[in-house]
Protein backbone atom coordinates (compact mmCIF):
# COMPACT_ATOMS: atom_id res chain seq x y z
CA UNK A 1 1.96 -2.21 -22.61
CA UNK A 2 3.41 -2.85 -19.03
CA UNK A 3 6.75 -4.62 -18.83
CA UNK A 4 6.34 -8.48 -16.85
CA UNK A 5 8.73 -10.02 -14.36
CA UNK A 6 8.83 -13.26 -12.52
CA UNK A 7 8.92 -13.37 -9.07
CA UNK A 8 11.09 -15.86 -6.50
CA UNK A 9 7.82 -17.49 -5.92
CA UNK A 10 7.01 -17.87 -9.62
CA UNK A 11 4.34 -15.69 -10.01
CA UNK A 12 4.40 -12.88 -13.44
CA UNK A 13 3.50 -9.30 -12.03
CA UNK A 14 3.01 -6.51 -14.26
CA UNK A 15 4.76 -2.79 -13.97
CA UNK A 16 5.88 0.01 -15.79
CA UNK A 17 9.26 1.62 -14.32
CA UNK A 18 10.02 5.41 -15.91
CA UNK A 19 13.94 5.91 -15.82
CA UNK A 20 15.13 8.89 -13.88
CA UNK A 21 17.53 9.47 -10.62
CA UNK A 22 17.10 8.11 -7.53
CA UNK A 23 16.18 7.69 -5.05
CA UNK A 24 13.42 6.09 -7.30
CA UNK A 25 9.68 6.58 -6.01
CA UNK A 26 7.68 3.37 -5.95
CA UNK A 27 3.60 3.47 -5.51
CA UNK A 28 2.11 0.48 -3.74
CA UNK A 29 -1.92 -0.13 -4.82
CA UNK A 30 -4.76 -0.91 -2.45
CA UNK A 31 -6.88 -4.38 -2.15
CA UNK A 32 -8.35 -5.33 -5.47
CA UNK A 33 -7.01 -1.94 -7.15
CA UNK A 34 -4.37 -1.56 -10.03
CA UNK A 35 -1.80 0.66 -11.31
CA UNK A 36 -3.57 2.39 -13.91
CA UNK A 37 -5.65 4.86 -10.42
CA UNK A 38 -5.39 8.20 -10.44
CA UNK A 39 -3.12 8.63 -7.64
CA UNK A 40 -0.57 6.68 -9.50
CA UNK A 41 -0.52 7.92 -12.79
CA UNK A 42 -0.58 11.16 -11.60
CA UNK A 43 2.46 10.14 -9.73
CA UNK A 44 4.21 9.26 -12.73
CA UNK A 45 3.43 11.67 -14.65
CA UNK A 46 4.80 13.90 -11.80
CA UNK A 47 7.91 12.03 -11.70
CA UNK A 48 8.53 11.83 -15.19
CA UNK A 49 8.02 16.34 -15.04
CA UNK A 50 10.73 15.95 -12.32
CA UNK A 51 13.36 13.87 -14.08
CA UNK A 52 12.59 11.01 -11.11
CA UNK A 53 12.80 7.16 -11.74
CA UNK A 54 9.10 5.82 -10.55
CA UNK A 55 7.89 2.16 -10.49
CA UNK A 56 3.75 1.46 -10.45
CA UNK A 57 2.88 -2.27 -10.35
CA UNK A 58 0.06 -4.40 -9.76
CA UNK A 59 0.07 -7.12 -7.39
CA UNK A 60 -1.03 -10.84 -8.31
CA UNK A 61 -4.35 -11.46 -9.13
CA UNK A 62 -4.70 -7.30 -9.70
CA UNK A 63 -4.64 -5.58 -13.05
CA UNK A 64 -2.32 -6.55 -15.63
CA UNK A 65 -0.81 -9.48 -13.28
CA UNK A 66 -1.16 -13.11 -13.36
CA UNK A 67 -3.19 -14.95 -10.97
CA UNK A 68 -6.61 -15.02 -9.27
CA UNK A 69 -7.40 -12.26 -7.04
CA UNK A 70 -9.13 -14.77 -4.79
CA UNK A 71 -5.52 -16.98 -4.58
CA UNK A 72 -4.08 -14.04 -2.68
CA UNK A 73 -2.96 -13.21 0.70
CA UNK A 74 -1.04 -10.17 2.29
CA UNK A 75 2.19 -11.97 2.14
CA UNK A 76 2.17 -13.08 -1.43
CA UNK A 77 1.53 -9.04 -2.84
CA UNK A 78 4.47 -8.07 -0.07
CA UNK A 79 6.73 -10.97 -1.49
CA UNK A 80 5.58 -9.55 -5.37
CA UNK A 81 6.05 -6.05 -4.00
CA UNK A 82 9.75 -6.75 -3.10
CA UNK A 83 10.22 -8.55 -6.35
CA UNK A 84 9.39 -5.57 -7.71
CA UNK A 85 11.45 -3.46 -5.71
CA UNK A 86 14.82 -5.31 -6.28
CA UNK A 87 14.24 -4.22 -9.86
CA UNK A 88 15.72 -0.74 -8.36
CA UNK A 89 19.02 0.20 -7.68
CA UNK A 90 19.78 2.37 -4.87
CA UNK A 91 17.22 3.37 -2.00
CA UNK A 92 13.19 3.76 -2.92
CA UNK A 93 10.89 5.89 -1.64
CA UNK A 94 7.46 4.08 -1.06
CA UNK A 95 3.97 5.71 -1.61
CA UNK A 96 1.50 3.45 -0.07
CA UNK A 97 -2.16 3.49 -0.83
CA UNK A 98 -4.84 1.80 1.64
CA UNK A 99 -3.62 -1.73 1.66
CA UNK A 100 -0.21 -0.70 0.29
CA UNK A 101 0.09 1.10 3.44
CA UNK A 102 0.49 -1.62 5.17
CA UNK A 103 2.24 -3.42 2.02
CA UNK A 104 5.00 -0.54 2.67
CA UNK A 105 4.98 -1.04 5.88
CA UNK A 106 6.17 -4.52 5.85
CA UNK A 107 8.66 -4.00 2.95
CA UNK A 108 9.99 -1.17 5.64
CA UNK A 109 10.28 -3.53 7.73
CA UNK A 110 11.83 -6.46 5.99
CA UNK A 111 14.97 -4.08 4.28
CA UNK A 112 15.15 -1.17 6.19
CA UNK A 113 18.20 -0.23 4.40
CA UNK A 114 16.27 0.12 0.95
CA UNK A 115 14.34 3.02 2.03
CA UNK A 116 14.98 6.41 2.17
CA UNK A 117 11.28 7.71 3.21
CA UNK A 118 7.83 6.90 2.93
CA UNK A 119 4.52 8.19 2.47
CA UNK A 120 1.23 6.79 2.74
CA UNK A 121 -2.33 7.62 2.11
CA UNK A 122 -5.28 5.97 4.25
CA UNK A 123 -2.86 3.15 5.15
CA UNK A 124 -4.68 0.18 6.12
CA UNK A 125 -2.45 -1.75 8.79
CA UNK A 126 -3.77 -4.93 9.75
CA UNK A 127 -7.16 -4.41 8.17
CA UNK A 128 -7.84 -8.59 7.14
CA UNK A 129 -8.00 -8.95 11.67
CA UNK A 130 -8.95 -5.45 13.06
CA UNK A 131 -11.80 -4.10 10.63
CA UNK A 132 -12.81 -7.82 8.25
CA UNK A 133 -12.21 -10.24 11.04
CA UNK A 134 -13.49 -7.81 13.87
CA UNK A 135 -16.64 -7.05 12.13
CA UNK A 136 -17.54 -9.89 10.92
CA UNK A 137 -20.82 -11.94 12.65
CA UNK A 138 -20.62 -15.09 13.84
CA UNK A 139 -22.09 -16.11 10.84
CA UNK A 140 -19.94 -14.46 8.39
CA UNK A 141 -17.26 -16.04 10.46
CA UNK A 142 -18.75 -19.51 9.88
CA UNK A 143 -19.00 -19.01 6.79
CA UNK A 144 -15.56 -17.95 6.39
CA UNK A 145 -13.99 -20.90 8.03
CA UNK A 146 -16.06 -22.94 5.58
CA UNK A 147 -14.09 -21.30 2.84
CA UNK A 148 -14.81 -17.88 2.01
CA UNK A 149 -17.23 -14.78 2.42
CA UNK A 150 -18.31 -12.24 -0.13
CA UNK A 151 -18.39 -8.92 1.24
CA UNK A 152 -20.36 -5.92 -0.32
CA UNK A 153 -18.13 -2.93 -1.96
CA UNK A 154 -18.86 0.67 -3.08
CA UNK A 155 -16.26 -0.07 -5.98
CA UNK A 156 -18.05 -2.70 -7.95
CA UNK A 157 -18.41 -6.17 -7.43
CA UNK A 158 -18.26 -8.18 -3.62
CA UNK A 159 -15.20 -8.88 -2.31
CA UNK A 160 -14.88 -12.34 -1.56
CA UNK A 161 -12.63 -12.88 1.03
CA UNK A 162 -10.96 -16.49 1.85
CA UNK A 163 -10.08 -18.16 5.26
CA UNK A 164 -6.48 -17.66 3.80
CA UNK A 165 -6.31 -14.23 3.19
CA UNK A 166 -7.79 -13.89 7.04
CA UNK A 167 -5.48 -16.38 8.54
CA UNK A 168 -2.33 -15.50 6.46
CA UNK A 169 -2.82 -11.97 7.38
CA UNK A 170 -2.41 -12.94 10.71
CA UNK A 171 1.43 -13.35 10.42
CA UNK A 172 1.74 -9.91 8.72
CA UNK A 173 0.39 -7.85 11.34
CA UNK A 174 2.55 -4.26 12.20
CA UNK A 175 0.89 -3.11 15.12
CA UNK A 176 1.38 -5.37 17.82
CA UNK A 177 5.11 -5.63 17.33
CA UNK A 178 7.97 -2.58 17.46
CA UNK A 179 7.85 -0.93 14.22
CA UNK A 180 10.55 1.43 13.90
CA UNK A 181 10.39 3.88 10.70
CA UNK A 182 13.98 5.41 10.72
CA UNK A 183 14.10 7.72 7.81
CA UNK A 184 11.22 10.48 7.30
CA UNK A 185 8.28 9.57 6.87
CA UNK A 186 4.10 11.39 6.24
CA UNK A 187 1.09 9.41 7.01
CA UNK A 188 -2.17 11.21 5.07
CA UNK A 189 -5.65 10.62 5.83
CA UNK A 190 -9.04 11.50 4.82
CA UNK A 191 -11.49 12.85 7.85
CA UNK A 192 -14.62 11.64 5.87
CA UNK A 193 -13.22 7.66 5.06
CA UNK A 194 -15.57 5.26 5.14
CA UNK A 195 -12.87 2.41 4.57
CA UNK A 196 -10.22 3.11 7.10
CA UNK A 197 -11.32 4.96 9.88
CA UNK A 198 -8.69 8.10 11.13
CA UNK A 199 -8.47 6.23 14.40
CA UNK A 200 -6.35 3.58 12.07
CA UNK A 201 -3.86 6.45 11.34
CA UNK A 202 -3.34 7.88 14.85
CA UNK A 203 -3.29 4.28 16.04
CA UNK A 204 -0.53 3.70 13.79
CA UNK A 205 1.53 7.54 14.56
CA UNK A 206 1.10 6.08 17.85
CA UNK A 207 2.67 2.90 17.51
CA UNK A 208 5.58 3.77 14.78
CA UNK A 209 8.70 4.84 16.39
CA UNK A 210 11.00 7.10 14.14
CA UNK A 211 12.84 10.42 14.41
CA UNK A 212 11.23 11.70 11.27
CA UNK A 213 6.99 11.00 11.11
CA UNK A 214 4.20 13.22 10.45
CA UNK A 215 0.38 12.99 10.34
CA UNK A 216 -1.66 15.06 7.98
CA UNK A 217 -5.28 15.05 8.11
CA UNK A 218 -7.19 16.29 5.42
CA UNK A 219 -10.88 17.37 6.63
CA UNK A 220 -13.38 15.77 4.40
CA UNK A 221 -11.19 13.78 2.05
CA UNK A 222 -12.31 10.47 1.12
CA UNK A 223 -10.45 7.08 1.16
CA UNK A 224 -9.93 7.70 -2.52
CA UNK A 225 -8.15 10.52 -1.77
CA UNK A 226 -8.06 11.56 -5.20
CA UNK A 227 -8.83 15.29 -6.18
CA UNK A 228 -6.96 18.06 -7.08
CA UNK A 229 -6.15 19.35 -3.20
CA UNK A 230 -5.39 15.57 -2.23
CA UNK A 231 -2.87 15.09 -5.32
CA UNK A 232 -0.98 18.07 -4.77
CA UNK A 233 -0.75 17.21 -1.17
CA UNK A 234 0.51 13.78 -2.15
CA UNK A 235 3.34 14.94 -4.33
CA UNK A 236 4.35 17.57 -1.85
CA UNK A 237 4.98 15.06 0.99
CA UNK A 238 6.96 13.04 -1.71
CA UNK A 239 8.88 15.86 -2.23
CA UNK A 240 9.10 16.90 1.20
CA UNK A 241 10.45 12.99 1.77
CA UNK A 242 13.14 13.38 -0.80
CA UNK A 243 14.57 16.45 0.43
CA UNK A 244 14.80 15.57 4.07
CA UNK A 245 16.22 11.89 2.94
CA UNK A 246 18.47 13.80 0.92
């Protein structure tokens, strides 16, 4: 059973935290995912091997969490995200997946002095205004303005996606503005994603300034980014994080 906190903003988000030394190692999900993925319980289980303190949570209206997925925007899972966080002493390092790319990204952001590195895995900056909103029709747009738009997935069930999540993303964006990254960080991406194309990652190496940043491309992965090779490759840059922030 996950433990529950309460956020600033009154919302009850779900986690499980596994004790160990710091700095801890925090996974952030992807849109409409939860904790319970592959990539991060094979993080913890990882991190409980190494003696490391790891947090996995699920954002509002994902998983275990309270709330309706549909009642969510980008800056309500970043504000549960640093709720989260604060439960940590110390620095963290983040592991963002997909949307928690860009989840991590703002949290980097926001308390620059909380993090010691990063690492994230087919991040997904800005995704609600340059893939949703770009690639929407005109009608889809309509109908978006009228409310909300349901959008087919290969993961199950349509997303439907609000006017709010669109517009609210709009004040979360990372890659118009200077985004300095000043501790190490590794960006990994799939060649074969169909979700976040690998011009989104060099886009982003472009933009991020830091004295510490590396891109790895993995030729053929998927956006899941989930087998054995992709694992492995995911707790090596963690480690590779920790001893450089170290």
């Amino acid at each position: 059973m996950p433990d529950f906190l309460k956020t600033p903003q009154g919302r009850r988000i779900a986690y499980h935290l596994t004790d160990g030394t710091g700095p801890a190692v925090v996974f952030l999900g992807g849109f409409k995912s939860d904790m319970q993925g592959t990539k991060a319980v094979h993080l913890e289980d990882w991190a409980r091997a190494q003696g490391r303190a790891f947090l996995r949570f699920d954002y509002s209206g994902h998983g275990e969490s309270d709330g309706a997925f549909t009642d969510g925007a980008i800056g309500d899972w970043f504000e549960d995200a640093c709720a989260a966080i604060g439960l940590l002493a110390g620095k963290v390092v983040l592991v963002g997946s997909s949307m928690g790319g860009w989840i991590s990204l703002l949290v980097a952001r926001a308390m620059p002095e909380k993090i010691a590195g990063l690492v994230t895995i087919a991040a997904a900056p800005d995704f609600t205004e340059d893939s949703m909103w770009a690639g929407f029709s005109d009608a889809q747009k309509q109908e978006l303005m009228a409310g909300q738009v349901a959008l087919p997935s290969d993961y199950g069930e349509p997303y439907i996606i609000t006017r709010r999540l669109i517009e609210e993303g709009r004040t979360r964006l990372v890659l118009r503005d200077p985004l300095m990254l000043d501790f190490p960080v590794r960006f990994l991406q799939g060649t074969a994603d169909a979700d976040v194309d690998m011009s989104v990652a060099l886009r982003l190496l472009d933009h991020a300034e830091g004295p510490d940043m590396r891109l790895t491309l993995v030729d053929g992965a998927d956006h899941r980014f989930s087998d054995d090779d992709c694992l492995d490759l995911i707790t090596t840059s963690v480690t590779d994080v920790l001893a450089r922030a170290s």
